[in-house]
N, C-alpha and C. Protein backbone atom coordinates (compact mmCIF):
# COMPACT_ATOMS: atom_id res chain seq x y z
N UNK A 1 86.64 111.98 -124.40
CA UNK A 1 86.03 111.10 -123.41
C UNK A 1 85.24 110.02 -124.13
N UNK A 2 85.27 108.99 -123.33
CA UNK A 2 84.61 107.98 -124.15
C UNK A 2 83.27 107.26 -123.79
N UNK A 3 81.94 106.92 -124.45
CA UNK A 3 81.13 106.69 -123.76
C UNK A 3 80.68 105.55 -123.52
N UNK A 4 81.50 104.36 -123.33
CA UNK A 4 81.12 102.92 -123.32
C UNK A 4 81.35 103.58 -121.57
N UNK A 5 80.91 102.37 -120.99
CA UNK A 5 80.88 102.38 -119.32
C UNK A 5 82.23 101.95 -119.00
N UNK A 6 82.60 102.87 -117.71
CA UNK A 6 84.00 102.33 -117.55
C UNK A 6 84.40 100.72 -116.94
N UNK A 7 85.49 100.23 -116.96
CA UNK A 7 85.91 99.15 -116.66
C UNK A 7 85.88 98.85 -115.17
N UNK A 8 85.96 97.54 -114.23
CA UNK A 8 86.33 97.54 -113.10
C UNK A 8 87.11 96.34 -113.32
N UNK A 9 88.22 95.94 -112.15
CA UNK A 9 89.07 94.86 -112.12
C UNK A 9 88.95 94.47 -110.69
N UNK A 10 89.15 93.01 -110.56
CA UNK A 10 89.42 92.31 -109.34
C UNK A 10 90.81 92.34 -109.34
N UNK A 11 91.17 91.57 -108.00
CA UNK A 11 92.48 91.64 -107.83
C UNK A 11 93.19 90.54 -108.86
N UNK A 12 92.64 89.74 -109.17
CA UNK A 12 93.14 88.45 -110.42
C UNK A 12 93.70 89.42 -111.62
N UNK A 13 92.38 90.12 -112.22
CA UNK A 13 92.79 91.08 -113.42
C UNK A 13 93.63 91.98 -113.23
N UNK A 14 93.77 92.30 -111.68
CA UNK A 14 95.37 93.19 -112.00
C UNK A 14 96.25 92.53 -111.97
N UNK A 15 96.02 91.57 -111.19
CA UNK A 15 97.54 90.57 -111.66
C UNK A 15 98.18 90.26 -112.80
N UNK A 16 96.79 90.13 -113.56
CA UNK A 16 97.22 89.73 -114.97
C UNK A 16 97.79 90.82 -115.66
N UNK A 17 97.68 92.21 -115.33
CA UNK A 17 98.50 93.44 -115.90
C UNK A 17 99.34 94.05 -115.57
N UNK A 18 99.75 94.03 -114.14
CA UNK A 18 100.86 94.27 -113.23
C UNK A 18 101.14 93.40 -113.10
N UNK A 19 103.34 93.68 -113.24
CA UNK A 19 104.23 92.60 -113.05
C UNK A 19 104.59 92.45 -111.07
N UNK A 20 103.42 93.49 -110.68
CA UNK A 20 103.62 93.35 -108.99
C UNK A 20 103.35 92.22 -108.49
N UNK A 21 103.92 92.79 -107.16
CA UNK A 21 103.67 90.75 -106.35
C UNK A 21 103.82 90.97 -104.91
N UNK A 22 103.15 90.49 -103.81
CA UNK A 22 103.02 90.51 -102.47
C UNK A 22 104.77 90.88 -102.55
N UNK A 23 105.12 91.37 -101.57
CA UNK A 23 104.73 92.55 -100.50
C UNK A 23 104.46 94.22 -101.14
N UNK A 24 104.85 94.43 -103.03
CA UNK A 24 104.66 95.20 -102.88
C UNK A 24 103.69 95.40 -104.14
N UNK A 25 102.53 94.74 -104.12
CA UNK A 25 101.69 95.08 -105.33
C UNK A 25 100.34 95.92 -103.96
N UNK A 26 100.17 96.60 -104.40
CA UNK A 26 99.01 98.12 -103.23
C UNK A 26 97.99 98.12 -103.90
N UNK A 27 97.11 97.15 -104.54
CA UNK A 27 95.98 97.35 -105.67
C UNK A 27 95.39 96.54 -105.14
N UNK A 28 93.67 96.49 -104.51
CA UNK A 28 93.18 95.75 -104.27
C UNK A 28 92.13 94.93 -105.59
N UNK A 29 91.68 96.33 -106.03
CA UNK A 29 90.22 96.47 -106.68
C UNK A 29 90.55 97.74 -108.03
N UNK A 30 90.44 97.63 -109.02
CA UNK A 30 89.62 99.28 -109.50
C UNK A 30 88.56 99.11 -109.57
N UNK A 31 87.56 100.38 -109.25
CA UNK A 31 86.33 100.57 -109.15
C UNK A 31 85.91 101.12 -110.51
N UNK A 32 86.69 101.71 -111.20
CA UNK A 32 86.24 102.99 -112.56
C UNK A 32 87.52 102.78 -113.28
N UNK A 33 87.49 102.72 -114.41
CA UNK A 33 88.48 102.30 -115.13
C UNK A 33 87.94 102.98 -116.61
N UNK A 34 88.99 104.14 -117.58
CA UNK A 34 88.33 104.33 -118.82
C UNK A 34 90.02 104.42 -118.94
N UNK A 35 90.49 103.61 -119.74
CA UNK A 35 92.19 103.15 -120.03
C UNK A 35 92.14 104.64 -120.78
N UNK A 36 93.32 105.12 -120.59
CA UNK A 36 93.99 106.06 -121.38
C UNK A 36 93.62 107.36 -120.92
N UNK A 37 92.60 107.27 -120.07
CA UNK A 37 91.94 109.01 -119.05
C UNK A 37 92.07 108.68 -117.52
N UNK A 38 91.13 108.13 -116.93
CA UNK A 38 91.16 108.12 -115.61
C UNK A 38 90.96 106.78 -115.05
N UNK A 39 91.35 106.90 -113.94
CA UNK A 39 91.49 105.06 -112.86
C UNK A 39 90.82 105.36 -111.33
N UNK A 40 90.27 104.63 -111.09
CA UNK A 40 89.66 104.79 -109.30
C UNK A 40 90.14 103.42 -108.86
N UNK A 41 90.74 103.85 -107.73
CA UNK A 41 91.37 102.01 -107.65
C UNK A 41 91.63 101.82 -106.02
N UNK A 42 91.17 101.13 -105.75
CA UNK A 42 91.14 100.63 -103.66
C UNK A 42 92.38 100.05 -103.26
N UNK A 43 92.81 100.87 -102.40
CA UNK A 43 93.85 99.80 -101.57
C UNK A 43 93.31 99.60 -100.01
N UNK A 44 93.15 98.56 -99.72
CA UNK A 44 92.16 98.33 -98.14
C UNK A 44 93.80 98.25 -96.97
N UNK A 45 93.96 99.05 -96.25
CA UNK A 45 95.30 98.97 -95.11
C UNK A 45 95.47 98.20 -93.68
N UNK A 46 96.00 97.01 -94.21
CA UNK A 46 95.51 96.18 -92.93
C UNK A 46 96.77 95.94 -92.30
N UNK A 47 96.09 96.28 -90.74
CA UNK A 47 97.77 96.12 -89.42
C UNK A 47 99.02 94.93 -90.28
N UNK A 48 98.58 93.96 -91.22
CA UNK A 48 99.66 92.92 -91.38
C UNK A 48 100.17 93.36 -92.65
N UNK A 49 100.24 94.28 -92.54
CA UNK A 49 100.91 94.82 -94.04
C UNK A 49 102.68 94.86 -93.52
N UNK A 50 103.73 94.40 -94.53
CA UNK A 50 105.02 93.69 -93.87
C UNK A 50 105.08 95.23 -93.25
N UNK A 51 105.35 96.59 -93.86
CA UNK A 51 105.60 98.21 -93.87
C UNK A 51 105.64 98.10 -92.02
N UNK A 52 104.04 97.85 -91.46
CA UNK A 52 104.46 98.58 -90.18
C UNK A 52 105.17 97.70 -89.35
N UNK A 53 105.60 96.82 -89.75
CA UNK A 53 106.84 95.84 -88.65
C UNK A 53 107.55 97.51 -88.03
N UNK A 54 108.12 97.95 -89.31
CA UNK A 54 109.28 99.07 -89.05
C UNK A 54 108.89 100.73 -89.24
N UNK A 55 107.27 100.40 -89.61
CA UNK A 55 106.75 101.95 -89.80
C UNK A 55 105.65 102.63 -88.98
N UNK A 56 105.35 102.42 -88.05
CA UNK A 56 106.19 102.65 -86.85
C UNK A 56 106.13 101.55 -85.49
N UNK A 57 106.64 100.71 -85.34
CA UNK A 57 106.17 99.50 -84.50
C UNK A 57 104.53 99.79 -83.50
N UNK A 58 105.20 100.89 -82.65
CA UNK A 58 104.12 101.41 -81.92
C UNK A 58 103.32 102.38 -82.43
N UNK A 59 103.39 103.02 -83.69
CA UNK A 59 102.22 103.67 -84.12
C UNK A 59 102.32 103.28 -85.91
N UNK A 60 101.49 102.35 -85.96
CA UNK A 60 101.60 102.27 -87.27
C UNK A 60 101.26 103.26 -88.41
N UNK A 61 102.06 103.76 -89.41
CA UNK A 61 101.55 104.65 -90.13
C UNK A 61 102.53 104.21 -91.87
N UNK A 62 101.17 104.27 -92.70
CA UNK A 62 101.86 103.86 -94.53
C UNK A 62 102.65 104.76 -94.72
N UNK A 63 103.92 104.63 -95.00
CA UNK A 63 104.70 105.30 -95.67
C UNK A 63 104.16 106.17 -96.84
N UNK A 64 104.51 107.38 -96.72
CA UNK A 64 104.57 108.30 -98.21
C UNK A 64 104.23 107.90 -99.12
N UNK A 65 105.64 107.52 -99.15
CA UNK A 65 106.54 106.71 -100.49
C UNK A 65 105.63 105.39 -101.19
N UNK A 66 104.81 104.73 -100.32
CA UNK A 66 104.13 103.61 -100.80
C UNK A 66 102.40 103.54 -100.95
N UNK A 67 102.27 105.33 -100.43
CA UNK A 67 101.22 105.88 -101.00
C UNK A 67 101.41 106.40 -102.50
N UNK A 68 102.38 106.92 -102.37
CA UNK A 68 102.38 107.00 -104.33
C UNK A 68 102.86 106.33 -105.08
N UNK A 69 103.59 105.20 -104.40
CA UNK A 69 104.14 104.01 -105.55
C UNK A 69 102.48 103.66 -105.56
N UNK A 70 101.02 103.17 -104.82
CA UNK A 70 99.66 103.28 -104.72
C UNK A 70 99.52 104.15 -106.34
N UNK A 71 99.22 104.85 -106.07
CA UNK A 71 98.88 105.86 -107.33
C UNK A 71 100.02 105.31 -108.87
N UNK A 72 100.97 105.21 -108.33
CA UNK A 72 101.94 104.77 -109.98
C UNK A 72 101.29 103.88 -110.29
N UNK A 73 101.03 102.21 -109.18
CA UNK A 73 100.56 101.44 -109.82
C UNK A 73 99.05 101.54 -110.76
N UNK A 74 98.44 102.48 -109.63
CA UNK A 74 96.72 102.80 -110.27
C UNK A 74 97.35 103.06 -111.95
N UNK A 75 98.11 104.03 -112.38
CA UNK A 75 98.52 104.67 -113.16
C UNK A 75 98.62 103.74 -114.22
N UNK A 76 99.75 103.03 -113.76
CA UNK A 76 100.50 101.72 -114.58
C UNK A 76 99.32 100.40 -115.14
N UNK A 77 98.33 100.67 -114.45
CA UNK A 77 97.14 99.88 -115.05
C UNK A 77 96.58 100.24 -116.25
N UNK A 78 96.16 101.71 -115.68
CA UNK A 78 95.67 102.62 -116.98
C UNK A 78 96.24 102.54 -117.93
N UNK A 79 97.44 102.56 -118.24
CA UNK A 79 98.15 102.86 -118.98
C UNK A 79 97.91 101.35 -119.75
N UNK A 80 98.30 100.52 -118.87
CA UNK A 80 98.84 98.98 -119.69
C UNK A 80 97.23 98.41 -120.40
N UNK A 81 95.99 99.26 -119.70
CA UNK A 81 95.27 98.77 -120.32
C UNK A 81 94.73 99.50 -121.69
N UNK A 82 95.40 100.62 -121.94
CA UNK A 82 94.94 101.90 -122.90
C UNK A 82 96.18 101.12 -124.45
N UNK A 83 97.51 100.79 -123.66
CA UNK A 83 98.33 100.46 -125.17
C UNK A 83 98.27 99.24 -125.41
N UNK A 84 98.57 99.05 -126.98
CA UNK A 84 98.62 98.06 -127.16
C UNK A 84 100.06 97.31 -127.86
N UNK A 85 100.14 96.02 -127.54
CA UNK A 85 101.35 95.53 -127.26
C UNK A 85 102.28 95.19 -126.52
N UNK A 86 101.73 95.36 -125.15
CA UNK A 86 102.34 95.41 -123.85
C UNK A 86 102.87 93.80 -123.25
N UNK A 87 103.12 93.33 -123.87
CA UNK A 87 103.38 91.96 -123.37
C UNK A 87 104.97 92.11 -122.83
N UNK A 88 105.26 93.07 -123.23
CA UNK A 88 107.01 93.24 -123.19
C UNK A 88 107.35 93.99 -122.64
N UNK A 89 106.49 94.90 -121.92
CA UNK A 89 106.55 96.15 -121.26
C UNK A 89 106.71 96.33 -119.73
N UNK A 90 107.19 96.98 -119.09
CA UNK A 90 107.12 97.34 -117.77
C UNK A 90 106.80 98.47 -117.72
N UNK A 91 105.92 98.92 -116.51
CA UNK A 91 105.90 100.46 -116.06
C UNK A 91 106.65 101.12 -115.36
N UNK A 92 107.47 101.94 -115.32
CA UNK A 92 108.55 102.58 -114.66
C UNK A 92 108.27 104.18 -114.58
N UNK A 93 108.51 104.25 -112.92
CA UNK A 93 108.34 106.01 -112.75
C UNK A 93 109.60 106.76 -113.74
N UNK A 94 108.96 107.77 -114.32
CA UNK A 94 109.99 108.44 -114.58
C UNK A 94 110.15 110.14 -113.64
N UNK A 95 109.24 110.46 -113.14
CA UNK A 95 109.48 111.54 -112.17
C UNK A 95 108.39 111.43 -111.15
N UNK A 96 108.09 112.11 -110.34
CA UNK A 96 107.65 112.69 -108.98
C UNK A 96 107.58 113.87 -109.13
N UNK A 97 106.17 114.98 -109.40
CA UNK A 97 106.10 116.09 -109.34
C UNK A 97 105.27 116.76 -108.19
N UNK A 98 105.30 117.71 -107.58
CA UNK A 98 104.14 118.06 -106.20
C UNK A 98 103.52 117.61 -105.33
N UNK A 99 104.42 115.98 -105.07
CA UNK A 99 104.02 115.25 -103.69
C UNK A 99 103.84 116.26 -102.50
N UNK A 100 102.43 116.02 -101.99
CA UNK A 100 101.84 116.36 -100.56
C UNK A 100 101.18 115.26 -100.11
N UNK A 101 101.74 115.24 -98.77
CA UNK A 101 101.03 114.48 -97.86
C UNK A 101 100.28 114.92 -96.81
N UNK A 102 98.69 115.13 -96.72
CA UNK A 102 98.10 115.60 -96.06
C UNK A 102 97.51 115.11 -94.91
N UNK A 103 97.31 113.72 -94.92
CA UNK A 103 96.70 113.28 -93.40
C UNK A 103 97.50 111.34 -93.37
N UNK A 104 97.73 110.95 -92.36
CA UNK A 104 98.06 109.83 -92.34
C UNK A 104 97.03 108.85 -92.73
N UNK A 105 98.11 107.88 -93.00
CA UNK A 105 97.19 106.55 -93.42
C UNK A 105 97.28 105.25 -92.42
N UNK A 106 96.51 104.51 -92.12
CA UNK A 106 97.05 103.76 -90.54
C UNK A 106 96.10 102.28 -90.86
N UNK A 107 96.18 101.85 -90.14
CA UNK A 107 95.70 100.31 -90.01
C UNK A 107 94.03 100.45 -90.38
N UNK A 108 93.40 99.86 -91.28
CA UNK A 108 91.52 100.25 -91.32
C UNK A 108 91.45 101.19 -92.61
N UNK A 109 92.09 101.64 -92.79
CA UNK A 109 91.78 103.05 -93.53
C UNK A 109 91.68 102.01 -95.00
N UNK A 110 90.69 102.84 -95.85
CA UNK A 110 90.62 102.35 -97.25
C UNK A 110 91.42 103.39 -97.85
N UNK A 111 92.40 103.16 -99.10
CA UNK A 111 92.82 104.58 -99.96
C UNK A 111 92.05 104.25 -100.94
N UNK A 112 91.75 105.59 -101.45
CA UNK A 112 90.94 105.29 -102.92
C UNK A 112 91.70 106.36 -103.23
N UNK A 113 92.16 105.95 -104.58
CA UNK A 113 93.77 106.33 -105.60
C UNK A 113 92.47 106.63 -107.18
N UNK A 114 92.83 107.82 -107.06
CA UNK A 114 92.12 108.66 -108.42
C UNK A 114 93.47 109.45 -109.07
N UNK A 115 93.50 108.68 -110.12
CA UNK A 115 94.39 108.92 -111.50
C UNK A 115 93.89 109.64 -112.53
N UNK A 116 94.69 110.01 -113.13
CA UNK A 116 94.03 111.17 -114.72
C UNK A 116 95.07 111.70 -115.18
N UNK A 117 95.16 111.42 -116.69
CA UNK A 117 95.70 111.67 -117.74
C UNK A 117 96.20 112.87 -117.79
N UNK A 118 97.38 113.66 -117.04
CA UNK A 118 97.65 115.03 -117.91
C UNK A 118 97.96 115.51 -118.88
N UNK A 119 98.55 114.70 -119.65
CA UNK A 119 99.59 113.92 -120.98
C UNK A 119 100.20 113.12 -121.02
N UNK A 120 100.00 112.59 -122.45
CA UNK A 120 100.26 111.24 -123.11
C UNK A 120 100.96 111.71 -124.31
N UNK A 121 102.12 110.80 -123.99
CA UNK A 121 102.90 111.10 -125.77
C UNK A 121 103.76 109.78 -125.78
N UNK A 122 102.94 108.84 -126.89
CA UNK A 122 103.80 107.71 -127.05
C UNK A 122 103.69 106.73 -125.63
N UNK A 123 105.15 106.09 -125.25
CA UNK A 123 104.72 105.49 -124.01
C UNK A 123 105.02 106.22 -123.20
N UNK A 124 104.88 107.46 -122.65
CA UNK A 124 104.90 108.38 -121.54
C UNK A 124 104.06 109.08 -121.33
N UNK A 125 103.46 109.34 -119.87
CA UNK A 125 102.31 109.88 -119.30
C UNK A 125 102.58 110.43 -118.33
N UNK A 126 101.91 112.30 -117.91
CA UNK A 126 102.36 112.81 -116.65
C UNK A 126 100.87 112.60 -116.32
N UNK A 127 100.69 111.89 -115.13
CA UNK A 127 99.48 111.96 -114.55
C UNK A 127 99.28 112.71 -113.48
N UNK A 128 98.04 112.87 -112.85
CA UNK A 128 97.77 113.40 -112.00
C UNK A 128 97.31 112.38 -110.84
N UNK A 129 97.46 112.40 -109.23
CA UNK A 129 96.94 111.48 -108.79
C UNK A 129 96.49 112.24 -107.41
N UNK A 130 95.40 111.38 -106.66
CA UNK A 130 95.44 112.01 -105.55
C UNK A 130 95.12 110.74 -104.45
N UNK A 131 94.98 110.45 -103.38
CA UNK A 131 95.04 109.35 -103.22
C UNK A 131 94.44 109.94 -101.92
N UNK A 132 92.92 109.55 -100.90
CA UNK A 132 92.27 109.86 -100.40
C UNK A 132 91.41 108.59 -99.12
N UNK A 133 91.25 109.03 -98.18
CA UNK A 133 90.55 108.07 -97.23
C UNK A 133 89.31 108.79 -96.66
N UNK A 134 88.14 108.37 -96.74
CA UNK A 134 87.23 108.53 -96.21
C UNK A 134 86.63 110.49 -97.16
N UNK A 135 86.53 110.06 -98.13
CA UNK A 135 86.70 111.94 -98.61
C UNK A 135 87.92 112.62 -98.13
N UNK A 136 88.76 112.67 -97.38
CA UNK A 136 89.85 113.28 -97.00
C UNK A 136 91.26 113.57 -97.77
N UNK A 137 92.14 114.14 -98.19
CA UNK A 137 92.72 113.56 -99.36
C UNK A 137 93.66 113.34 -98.06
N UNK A 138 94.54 112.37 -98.36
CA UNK A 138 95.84 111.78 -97.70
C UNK A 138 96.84 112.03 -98.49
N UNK A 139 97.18 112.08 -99.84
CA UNK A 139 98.47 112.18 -100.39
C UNK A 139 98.14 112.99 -102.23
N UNK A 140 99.25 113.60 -102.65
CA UNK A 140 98.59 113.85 -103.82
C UNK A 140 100.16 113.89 -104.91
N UNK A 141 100.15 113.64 -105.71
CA UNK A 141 101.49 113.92 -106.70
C UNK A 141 100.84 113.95 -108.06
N UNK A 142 102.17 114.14 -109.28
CA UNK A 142 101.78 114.77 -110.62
C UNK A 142 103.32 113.50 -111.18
N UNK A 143 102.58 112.38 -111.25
CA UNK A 143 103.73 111.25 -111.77
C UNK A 143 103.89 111.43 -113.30
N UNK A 144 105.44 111.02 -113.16
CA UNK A 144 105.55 110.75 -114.90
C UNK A 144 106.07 109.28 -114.91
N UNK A 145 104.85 108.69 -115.84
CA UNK A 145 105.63 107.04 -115.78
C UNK A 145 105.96 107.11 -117.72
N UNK A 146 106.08 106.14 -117.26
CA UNK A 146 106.66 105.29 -118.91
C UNK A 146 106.74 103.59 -118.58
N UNK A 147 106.38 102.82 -120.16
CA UNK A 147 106.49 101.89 -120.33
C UNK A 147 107.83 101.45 -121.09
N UNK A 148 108.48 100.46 -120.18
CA UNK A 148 110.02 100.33 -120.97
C UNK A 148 110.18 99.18 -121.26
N UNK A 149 110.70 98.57 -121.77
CA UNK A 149 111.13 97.08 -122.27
C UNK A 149 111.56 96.26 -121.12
N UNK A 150 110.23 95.06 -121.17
CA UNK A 150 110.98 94.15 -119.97
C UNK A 150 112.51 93.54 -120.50
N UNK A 151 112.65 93.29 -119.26
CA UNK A 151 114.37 91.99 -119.55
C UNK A 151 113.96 91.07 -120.07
């Protein structure tokens, strides 16, 4: 563990580290940031998000699936900010381990996406994530990403 104070990012500074982009970059803010261990990172869920056109017209609710692509990206920060040399790099899932989804996520709701290092070897990392509204957890998985060579 390391004892300088951890990092925070605006939404500019993730831009500058994620190759994401409206409609599907889910990172508002990180709040806690120590590259290479753990990430705390906000996604704020607002009715005009493109998702509930079709998820669910009349009851809007975030997809799963774009609660933990949420957490990859938290992940994919950590990561891009822990190695060095990344100018060439992309983050890419390489698995999905023990996704649960425990309470919905809906229009208002803040997620706060808590990441952590399970292992690191080289450019691959199984993290841990859990991804939570109001203290509640909403979603949780055990990602394996990797950094791969952009095009």
């Amino acid at each position: 563990m390391t004892t300088s104070e951890p990092l925070t990012l605006d939404i500019q500074a993730i831009k500058s580290v994620l190759p994401h982009r409206y409609p599907l970059l889910l990172l508002d803010r990180v709040v806690e940031l120590v590259p290479g261990e753990r990430i705390r990172a906000l996604k704020n869920v607002s009715v005009d998000e493109p998702f509930f056109v079709g998820h669910f017209p009349s009851y809007p609710v975030m997809p799963g699936v774009l609660i933990i692509e949420a957490l990859a990206q938290a992940g994919a920060v950590m990561m891009l900010k822990a190695a060095t040399g990344v100018q060439n790099k992309i983050p890419l899932f390489a698995g999905i381990d023990r996704a649960r989804f425990r309470r919905q996520v809906v229009p208002g709701d803040q997620l706060v996406l808590d990441v952590a290092v399970l292992k690191s070897r080289g450019p691959v990392c199984r993290l841990s994530g859990t991804a939570s509204v109001q203290g509640q957890v909403a979603a949780e998985a055990e990602i394996m990403a990797m950094l791969g060579d952009a095009p």
